[in-house]
PDB file of N, CA and C in Angstrom:
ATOM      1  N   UNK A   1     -48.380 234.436 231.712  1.00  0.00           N
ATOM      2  CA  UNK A   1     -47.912 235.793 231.942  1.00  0.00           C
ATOM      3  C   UNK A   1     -47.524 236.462 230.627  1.00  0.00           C
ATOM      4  N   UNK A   2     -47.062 236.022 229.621  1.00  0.00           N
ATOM      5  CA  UNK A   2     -46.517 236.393 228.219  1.00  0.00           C
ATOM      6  C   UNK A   2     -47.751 237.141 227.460  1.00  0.00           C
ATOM      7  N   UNK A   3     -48.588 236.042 227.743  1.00  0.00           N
ATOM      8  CA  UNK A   3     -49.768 236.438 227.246  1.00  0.00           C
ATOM      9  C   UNK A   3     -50.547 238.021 227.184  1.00  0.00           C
ATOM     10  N   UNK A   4     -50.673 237.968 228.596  1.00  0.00           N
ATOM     11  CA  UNK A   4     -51.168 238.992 229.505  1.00  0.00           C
ATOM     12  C   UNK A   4     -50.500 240.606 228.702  1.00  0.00           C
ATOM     13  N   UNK A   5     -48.739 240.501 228.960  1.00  0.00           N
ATOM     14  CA  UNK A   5     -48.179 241.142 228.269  1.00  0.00           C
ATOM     15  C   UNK A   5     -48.404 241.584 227.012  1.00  0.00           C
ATOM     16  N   UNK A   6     -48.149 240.456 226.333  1.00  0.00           N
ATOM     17  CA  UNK A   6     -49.001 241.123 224.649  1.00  0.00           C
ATOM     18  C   UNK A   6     -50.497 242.044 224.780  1.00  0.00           C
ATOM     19  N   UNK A   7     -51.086 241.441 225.140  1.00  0.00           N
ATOM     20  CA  UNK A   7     -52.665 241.842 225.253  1.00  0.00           C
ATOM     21  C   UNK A   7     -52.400 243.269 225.717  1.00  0.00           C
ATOM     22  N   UNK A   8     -52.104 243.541 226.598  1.00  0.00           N
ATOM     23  CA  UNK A   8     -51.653 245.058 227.738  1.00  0.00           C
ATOM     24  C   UNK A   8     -51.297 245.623 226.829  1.00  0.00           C
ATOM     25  N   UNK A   9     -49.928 245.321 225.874  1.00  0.00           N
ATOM     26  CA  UNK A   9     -49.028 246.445 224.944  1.00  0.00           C
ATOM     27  C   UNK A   9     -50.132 246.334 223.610  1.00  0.00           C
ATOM     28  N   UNK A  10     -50.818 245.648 223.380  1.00  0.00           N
ATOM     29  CA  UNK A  10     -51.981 245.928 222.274  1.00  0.00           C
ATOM     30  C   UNK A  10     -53.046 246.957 222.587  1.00  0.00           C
ATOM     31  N   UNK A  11     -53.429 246.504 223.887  1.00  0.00           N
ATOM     32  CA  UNK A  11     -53.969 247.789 224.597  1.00  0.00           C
ATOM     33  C   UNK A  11     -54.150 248.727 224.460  1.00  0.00           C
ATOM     34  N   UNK A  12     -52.744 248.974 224.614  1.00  0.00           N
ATOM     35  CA  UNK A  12     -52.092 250.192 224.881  1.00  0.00           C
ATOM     36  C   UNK A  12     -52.228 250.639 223.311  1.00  0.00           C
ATOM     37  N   UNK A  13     -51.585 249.912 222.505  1.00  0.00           N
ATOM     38  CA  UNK A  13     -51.051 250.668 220.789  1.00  0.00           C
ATOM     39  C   UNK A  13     -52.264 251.306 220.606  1.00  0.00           C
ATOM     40  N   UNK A  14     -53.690 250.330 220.696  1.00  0.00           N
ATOM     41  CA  UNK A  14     -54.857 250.622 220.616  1.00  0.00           C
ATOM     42  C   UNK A  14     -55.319 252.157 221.034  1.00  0.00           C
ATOM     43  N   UNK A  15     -55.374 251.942 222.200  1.00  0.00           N
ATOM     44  CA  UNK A  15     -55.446 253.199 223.054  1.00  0.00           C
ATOM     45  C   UNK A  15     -54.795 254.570 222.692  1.00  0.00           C
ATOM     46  N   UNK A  16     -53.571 254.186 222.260  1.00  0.00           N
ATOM     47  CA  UNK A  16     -52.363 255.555 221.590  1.00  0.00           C
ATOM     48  C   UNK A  16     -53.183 256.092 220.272  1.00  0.00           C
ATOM     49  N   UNK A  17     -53.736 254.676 219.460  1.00  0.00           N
ATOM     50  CA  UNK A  17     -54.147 255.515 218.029  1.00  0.00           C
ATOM     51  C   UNK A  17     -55.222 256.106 218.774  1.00  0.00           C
ATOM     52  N   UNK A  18     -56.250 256.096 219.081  1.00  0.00           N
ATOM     53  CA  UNK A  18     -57.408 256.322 219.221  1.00  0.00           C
ATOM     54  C   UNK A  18     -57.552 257.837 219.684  1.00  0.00           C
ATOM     55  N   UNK A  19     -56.607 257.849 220.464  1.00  0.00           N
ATOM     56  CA  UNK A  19     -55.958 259.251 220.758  1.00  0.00           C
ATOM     57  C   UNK A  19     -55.803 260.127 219.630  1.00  0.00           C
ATOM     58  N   UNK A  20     -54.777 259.798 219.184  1.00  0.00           N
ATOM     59  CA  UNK A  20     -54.332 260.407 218.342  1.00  0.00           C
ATOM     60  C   UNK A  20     -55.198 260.677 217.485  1.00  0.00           C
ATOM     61  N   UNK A  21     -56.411 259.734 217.008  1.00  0.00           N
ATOM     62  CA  UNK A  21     -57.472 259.990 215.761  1.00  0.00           C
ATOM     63  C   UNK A  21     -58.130 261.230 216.442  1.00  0.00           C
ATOM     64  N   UNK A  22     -58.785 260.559 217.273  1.00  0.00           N
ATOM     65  CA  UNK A  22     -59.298 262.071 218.408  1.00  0.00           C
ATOM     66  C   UNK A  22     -58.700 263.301 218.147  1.00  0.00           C
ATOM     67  N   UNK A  23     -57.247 263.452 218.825  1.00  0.00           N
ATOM     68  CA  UNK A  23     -56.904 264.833 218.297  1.00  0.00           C
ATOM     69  C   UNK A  23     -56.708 265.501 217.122  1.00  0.00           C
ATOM     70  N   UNK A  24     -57.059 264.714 216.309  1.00  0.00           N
ATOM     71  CA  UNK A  24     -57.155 265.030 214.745  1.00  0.00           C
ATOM     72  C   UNK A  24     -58.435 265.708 214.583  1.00  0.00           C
ATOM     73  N   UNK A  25     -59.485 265.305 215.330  1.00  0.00           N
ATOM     74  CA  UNK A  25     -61.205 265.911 214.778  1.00  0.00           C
ATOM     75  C   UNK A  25     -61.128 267.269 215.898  1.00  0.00           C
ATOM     76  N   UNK A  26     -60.221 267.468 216.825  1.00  0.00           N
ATOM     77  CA  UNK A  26     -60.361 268.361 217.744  1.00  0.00           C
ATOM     78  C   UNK A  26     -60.671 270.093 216.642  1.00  0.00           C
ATOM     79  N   UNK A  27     -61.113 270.907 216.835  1.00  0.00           N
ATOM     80  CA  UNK A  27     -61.372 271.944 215.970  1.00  0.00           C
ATOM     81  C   UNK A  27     -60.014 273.437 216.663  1.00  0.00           C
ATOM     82  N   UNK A  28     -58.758 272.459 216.721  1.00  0.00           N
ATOM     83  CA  UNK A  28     -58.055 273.526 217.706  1.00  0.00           C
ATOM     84  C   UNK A  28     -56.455 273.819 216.233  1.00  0.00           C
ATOM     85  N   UNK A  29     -55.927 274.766 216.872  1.00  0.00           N
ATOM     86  CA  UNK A  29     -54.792 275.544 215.982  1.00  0.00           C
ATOM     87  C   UNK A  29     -53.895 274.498 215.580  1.00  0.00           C
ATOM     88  N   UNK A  30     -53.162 273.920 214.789  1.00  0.00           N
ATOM     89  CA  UNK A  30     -52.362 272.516 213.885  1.00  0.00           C
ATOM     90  C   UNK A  30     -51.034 272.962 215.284  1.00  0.00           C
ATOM     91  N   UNK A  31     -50.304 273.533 215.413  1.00  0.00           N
ATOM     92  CA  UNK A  31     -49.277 273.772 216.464  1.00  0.00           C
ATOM     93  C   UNK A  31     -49.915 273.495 217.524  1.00  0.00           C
ATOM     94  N   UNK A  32     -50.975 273.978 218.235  1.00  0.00           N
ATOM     95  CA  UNK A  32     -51.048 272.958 219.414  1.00  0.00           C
ATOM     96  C   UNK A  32     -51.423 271.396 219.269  1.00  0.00           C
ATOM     97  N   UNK A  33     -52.026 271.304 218.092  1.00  0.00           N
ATOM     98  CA  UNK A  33     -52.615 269.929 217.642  1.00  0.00           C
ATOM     99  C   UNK A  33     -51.384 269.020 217.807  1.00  0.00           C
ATOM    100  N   UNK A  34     -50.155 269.320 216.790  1.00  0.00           N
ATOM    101  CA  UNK A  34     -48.778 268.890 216.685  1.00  0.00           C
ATOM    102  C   UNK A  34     -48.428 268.747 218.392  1.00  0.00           C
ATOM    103  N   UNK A  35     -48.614 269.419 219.427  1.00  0.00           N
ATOM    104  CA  UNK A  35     -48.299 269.747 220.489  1.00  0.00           C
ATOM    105  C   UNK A  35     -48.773 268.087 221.411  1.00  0.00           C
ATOM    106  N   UNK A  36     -49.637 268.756 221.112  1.00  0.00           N
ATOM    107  CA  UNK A  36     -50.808 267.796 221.922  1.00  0.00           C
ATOM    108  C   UNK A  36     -50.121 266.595 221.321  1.00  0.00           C
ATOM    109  N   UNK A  37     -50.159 265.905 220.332  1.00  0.00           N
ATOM    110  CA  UNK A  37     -49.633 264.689 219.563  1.00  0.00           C
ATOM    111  C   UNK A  37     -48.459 264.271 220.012  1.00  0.00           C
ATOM    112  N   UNK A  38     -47.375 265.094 220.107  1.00  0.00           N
ATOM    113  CA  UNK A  38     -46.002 264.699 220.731  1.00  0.00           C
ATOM    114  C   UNK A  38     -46.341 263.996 222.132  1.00  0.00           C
ATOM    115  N   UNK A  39     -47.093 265.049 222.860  1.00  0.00           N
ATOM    116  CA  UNK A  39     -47.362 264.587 224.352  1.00  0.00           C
ATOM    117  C   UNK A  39     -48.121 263.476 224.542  1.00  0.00           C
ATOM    118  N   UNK A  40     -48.774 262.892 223.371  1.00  0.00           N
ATOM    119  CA  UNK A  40     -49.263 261.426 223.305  1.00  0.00           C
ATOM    120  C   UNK A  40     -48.716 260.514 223.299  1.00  0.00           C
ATOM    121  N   UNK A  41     -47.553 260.912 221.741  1.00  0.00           N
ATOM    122  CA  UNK A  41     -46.447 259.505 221.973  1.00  0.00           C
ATOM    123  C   UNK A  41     -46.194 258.968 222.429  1.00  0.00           C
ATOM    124  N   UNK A  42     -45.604 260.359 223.595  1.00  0.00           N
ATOM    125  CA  UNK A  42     -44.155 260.059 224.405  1.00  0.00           C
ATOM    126  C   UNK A  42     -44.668 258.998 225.757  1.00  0.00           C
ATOM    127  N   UNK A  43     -46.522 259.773 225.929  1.00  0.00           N
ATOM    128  CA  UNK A  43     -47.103 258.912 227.018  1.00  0.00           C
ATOM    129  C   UNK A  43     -47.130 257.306 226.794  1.00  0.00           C
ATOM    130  N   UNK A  44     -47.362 257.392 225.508  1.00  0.00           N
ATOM    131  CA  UNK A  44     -47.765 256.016 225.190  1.00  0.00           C
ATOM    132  C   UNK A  44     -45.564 255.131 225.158  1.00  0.00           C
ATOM    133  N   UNK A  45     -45.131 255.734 224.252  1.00  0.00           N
ATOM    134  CA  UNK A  45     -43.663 255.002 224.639  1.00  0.00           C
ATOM    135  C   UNK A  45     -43.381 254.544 226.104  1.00  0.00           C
ATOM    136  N   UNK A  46     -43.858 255.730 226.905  1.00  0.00           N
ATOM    137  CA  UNK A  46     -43.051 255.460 228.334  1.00  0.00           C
ATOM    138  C   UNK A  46     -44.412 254.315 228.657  1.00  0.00           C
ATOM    139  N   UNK A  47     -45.632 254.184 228.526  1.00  0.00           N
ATOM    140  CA  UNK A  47     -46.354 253.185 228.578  1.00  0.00           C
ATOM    141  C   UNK A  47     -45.940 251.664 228.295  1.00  0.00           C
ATOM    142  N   UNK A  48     -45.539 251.731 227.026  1.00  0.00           N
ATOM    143  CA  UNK A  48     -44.895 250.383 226.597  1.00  0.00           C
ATOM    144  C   UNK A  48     -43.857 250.328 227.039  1.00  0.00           C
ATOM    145  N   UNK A  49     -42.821 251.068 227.450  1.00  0.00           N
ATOM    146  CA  UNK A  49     -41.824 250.484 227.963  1.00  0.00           C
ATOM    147  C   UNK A  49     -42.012 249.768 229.130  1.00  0.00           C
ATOM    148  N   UNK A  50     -42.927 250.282 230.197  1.00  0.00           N
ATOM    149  CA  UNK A  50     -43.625 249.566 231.105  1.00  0.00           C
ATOM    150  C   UNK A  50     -43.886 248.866 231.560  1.00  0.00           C
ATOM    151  N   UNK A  51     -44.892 248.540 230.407  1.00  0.00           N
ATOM    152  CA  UNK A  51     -44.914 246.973 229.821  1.00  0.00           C
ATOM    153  C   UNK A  51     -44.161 246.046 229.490  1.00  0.00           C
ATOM    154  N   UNK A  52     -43.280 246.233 228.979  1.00  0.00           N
ATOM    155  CA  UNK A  52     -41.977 245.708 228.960  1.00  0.00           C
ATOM    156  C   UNK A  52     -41.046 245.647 229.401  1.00  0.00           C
ATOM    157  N   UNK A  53     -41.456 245.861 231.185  1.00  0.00           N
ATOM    158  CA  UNK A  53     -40.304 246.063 232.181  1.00  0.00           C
ATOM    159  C   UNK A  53     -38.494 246.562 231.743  1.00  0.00           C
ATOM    160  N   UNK A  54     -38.988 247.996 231.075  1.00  0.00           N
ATOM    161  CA  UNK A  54     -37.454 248.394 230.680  1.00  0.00           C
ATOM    162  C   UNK A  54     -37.682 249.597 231.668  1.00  0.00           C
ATOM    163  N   UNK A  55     -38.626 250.051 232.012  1.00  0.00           N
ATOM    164  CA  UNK A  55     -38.716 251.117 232.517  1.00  0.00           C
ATOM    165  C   UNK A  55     -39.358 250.939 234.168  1.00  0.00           C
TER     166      UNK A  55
END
């Protein structure tokens, strides 16, 4: 089960950058860009917490 866990929250980190690189090539205004980016984080934090049964 530990295992499983790691793998999931790697996943996930994975998944968060990839995002984030993405919204970097997007051709849109730096304030919504910044926008958009916050609303990634926060998805991805409340994700790992998840994962880490805190949440």
């Amino acid at each position: 089960m530990g295992a499983s866990v790691i793998i999931g929250i790697l996943i996930t980190f994975l998944v968060i950058i990839l995002v984030l690189y993405l919204v970097q090539r997007l051709p849109i205004d730096a304030r919504m860009r910044q926008i958009v980016q916050i609303i990634v984080i926060i998805i991805g934090i409340v994700s790992l917490l998840k994962y880490l049964a805190v949440w």
